[in-house]
C-alpha atoms as a PDB file:
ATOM      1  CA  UNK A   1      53.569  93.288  39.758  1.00  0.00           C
ATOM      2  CA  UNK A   2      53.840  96.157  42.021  1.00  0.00           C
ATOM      3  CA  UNK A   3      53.868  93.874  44.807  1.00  0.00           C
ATOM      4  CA  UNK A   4      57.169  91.863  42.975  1.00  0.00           C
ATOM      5  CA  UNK A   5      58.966  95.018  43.233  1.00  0.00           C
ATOM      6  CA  UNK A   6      57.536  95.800  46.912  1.00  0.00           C
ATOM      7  CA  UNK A   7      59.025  92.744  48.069  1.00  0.00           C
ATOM      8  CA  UNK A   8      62.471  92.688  45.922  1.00  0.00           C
ATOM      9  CA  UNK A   9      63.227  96.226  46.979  1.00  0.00           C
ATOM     10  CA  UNK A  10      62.858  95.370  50.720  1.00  0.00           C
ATOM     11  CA  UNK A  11      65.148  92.375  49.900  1.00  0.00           C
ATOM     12  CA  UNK A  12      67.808  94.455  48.050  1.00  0.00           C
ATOM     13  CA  UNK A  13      67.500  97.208  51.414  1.00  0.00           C
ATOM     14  CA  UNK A  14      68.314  94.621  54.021  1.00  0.00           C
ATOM     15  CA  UNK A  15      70.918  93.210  52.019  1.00  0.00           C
ATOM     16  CA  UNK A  16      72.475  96.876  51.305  1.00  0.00           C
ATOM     17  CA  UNK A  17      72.074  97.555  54.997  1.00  0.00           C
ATOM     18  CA  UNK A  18      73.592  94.064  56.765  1.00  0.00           C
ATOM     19  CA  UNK A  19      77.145  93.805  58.141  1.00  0.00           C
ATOM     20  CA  UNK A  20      79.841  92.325  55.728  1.00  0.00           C
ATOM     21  CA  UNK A  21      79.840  89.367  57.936  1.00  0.00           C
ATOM     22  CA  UNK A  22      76.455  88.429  57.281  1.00  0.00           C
ATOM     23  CA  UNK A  23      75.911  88.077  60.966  1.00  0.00           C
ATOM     24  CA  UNK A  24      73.410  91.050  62.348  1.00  0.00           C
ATOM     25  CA  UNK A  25      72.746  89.342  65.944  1.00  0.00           C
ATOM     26  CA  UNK A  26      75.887  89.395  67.856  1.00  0.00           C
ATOM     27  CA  UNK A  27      74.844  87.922  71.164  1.00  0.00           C
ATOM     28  CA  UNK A  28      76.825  84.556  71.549  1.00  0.00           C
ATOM     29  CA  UNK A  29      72.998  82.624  71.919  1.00  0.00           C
ATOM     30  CA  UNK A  30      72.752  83.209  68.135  1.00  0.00           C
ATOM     31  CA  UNK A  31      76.741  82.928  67.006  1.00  0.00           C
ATOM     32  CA  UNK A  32      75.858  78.899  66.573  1.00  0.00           C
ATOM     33  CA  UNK A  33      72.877  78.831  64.557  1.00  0.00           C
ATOM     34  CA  UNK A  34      72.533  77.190  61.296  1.00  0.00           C
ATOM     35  CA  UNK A  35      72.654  79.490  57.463  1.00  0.00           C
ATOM     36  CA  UNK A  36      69.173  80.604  57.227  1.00  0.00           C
ATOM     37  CA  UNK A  37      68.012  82.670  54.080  1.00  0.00           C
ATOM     38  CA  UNK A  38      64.686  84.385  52.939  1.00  0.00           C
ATOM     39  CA  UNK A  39      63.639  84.306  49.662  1.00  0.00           C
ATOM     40  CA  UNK A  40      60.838  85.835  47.002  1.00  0.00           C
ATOM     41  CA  UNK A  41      60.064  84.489  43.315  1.00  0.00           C
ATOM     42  CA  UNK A  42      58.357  85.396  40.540  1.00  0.00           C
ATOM     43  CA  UNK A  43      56.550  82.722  38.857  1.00  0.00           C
ATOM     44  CA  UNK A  44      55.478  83.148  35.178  1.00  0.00           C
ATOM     45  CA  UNK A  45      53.506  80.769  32.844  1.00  0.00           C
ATOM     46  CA  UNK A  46      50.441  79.809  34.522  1.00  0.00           C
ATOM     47  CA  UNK A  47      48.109  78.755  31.903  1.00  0.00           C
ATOM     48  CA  UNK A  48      44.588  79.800  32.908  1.00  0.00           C
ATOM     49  CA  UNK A  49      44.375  83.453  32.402  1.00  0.00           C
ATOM     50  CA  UNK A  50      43.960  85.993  29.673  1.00  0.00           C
ATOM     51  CA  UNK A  51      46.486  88.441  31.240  1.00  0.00           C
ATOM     52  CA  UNK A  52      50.045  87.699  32.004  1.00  0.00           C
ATOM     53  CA  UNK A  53      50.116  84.651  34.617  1.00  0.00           C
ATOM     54  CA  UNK A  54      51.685  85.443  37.199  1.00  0.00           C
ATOM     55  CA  UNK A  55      52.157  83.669  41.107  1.00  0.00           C
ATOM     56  CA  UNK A  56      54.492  84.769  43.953  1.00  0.00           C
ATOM     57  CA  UNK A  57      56.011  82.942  46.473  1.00  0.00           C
ATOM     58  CA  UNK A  58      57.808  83.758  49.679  1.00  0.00           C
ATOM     59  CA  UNK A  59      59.747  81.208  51.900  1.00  0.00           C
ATOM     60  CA  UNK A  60      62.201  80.947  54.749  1.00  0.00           C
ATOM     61  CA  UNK A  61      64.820  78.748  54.713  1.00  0.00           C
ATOM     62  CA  UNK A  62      67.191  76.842  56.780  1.00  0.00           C
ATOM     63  CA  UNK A  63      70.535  75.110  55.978  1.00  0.00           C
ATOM     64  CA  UNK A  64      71.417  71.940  57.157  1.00  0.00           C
ATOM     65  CA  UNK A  65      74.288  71.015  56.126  1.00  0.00           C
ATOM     66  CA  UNK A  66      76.395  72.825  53.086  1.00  0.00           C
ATOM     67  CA  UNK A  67      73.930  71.616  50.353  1.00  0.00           C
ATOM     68  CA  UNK A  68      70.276  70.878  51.573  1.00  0.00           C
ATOM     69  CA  UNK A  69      67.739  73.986  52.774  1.00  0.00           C
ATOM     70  CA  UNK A  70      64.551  73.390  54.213  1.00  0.00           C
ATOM     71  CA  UNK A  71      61.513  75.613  54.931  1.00  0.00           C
ATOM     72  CA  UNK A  72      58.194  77.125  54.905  1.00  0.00           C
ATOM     73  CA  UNK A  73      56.607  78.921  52.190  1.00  0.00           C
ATOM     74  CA  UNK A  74      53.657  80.933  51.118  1.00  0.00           C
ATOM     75  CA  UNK A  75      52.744  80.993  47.569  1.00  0.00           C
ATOM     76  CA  UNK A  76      49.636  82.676  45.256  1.00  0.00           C
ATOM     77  CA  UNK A  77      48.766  83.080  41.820  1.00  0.00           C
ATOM     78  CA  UNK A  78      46.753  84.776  39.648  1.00  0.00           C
ATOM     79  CA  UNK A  79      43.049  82.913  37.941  1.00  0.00           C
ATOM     80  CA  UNK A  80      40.165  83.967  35.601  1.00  0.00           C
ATOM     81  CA  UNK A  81      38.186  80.570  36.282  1.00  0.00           C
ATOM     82  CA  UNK A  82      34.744  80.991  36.447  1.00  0.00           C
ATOM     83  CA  UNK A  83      33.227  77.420  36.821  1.00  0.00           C
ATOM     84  CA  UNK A  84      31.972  75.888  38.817  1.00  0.00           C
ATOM     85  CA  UNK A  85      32.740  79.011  40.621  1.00  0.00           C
ATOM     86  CA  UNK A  86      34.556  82.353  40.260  1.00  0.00           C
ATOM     87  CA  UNK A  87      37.420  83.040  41.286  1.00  0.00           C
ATOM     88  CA  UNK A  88      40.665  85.496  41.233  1.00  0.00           C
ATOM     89  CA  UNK A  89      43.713  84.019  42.627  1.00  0.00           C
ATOM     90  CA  UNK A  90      45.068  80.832  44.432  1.00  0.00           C
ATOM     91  CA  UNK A  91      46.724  80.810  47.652  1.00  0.00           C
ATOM     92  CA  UNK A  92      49.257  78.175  49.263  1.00  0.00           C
ATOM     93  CA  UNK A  93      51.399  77.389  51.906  1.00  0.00           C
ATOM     94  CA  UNK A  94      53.719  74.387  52.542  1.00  0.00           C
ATOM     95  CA  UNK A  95      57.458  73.089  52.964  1.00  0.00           C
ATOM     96  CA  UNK A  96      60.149  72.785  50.910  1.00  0.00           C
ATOM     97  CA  UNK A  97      63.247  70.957  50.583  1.00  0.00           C
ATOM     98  CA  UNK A  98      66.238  71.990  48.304  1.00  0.00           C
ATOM     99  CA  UNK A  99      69.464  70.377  47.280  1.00  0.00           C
ATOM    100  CA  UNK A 100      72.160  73.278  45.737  1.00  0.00           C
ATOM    101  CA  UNK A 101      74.729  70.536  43.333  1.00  0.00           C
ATOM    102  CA  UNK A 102      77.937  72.470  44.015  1.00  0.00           C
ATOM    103  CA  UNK A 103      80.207  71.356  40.963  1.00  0.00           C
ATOM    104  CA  UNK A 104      82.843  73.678  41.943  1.00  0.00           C
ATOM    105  CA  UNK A 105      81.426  76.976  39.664  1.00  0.00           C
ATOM    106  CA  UNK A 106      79.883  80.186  40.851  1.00  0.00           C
ATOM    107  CA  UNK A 107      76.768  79.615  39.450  1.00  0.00           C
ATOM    108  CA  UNK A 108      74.959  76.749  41.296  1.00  0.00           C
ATOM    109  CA  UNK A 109      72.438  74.063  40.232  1.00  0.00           C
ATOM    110  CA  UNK A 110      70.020  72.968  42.452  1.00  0.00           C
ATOM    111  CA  UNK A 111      67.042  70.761  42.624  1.00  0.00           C
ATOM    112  CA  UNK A 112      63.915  70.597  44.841  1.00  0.00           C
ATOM    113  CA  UNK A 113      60.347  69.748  46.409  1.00  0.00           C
ATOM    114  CA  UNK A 114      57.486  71.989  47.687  1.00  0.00           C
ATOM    115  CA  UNK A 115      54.828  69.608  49.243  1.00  0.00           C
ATOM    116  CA  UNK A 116      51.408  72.410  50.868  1.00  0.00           C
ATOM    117  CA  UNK A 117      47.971  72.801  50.307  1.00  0.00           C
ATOM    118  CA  UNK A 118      46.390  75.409  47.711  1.00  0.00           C
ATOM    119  CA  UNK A 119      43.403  77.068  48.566  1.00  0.00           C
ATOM    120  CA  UNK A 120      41.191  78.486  45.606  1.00  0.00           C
ATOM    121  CA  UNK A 121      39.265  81.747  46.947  1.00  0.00           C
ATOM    122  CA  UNK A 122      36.136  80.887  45.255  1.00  0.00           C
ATOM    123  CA  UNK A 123      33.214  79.934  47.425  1.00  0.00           C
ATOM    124  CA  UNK A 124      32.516  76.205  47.393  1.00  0.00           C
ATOM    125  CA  UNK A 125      36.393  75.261  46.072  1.00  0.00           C
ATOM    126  CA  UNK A 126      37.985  72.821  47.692  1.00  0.00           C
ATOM    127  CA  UNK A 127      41.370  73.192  49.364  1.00  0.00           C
ATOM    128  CA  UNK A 128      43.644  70.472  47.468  1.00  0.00           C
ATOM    129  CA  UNK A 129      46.942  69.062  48.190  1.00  0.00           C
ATOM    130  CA  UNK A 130      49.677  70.534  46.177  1.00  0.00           C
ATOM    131  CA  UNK A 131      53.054  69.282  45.087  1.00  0.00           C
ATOM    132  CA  UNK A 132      55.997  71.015  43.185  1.00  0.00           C
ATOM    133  CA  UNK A 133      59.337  69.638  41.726  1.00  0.00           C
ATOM    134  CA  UNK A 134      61.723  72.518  40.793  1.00  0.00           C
ATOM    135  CA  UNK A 135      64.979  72.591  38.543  1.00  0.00           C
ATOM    136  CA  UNK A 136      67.206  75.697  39.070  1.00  0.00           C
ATOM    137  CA  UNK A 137      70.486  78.008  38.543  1.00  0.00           C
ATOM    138  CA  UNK A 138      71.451  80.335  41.627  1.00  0.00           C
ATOM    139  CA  UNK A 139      73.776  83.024  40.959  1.00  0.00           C
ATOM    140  CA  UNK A 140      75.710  85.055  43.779  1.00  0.00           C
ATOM    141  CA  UNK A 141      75.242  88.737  43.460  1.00  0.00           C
ATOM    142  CA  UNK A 142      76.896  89.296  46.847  1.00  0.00           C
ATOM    143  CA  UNK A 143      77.851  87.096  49.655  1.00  0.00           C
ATOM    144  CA  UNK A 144      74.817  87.388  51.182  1.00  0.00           C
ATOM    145  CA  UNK A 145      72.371  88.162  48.254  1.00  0.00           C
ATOM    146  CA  UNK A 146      71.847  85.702  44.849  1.00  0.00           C
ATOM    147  CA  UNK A 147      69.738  85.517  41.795  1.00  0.00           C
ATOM    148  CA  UNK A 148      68.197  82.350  40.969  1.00  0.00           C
ATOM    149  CA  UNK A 149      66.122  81.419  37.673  1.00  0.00           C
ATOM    150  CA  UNK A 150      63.982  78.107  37.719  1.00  0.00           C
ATOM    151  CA  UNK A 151      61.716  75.922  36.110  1.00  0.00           C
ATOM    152  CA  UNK A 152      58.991  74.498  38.360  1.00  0.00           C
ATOM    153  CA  UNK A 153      56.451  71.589  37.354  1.00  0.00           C
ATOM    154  CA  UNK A 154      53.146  71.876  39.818  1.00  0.00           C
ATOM    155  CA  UNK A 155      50.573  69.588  40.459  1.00  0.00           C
ATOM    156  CA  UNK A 156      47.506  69.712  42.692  1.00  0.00           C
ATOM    157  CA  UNK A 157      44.006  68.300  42.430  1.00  0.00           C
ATOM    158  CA  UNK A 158      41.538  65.639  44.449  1.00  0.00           C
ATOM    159  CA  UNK A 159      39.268  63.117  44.794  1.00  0.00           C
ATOM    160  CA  UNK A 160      36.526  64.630  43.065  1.00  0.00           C
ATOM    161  CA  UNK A 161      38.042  65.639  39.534  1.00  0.00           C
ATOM    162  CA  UNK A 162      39.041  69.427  40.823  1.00  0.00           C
ATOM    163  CA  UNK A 163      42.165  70.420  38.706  1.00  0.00           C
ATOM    164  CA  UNK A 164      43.684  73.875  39.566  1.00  0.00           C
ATOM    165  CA  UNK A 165      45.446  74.649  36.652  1.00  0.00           C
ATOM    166  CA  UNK A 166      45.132  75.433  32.831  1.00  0.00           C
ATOM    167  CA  UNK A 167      41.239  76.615  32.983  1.00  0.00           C
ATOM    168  CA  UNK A 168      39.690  76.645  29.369  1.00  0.00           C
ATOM    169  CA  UNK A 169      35.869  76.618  28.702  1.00  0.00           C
ATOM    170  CA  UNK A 170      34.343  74.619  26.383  1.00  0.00           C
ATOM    171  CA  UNK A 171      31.161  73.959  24.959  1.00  0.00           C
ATOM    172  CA  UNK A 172      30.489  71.155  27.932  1.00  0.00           C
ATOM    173  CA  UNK A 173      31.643  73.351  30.247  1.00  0.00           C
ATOM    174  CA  UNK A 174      34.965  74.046  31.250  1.00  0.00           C
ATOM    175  CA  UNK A 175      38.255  71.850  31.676  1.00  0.00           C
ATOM    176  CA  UNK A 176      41.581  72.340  33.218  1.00  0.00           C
ATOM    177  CA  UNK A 177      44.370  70.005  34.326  1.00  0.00           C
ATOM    178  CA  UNK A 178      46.125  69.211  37.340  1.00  0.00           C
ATOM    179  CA  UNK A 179      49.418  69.982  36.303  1.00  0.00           C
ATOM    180  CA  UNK A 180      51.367  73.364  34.796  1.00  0.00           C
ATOM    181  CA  UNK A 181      55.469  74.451  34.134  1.00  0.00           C
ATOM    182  CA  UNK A 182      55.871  78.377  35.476  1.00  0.00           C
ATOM    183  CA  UNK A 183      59.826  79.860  34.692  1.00  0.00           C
ATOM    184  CA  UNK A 184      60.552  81.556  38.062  1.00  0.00           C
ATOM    185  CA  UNK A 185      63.025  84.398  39.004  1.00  0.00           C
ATOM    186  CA  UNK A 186      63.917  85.186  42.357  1.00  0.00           C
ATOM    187  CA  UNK A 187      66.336  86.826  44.860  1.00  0.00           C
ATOM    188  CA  UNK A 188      67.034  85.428  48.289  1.00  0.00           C
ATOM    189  CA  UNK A 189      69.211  86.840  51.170  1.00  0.00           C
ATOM    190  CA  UNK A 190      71.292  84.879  53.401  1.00  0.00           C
ATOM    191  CA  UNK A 191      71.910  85.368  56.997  1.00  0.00           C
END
């Protein structure tokens, strides 16, 4: 959690600090490129711990056109698995691609795809492809700065039966599933 606010308080700083015109590099080289944004979410609902899921992700963005972004990210959430190894948390990184549905309103929907890699940090844990389809509402705070909320469905696994998500022991061992929903907040800020 700490680092949540870390990040959304150097967000809110650069946003208070930037020129009304959105525009900080003023050398006519930059005066043609494309609406780029960087963002941070909070994801919540991850179904295979005993404390409060939790995942962050961090992406940059461009624009292409007035309705599609696309971009890297870096993602990692929280995990109490413990077989067939141990580990603590989950770390990704992949593109995205997002569609905003402007219907004419100031809150936008939007709709979009994450396609990466996770990478459990237990010893012995594969690296699996990952895949995310995401269902959203972005809100303008400022011109520069908005709030978004979102519903995200993951799924990752492989070949050889390794799930990442929803870890449960059982008497035969343990179980989990290669799919999970996480509600995400998040604040991005557009240059």
């Amino acid at each position: 959690m700490k680092r949540l606010w870390t990040v959304a308080m150097a967000v809110a700083m650069a946003a208070a600090t930037a020129e009304a015109s959105g525009r900080y590099l003023r050398h006519p080289v930059f005066q043609d490129l494309p609406e780029m944004e960087v963002r941070v979410e909070a994801q919540f609902g991850y179904g295979d711990t005993g404390d409060l899921p939790f995942g962050l992700l961090g992406a940059f963005g461009v624009g292409i056109g007035d309705a599609l972004t696309v971009g890297a990210y870096g993602q990692f959430f929280t995990s109490d698995r413990d077989l067939p190894v141990k580990m603590e948390s989950v770390y990704g990184i992949g593109g995205f691609a997002e569609y905003a549905i402007r219907i004419g309103y100031e809150v936008v929907p939007y709709v979009g795809l994450r396609v990466g890699m996770l990478d459990p940090t237990g010893p012995g844990s594969p690296t699996v492809p990952y895949v995310g389809g995401i269902v959203g509402l972005q809100y303008p705070l400022t011109d520069a700065v908005s709030l978004t909320v979102a519903m995200t469905l993951h799924w990752a696994g492989d070949d050889d039966d390794y799930e990442a998500y929803n870890y449960k022991r059982s008497a035969a061992g343990y179980r989990a599933d290669a799919t999970d929903i996480t509600f995400d907040t998040g604040l991005r800020y557009a240059f």
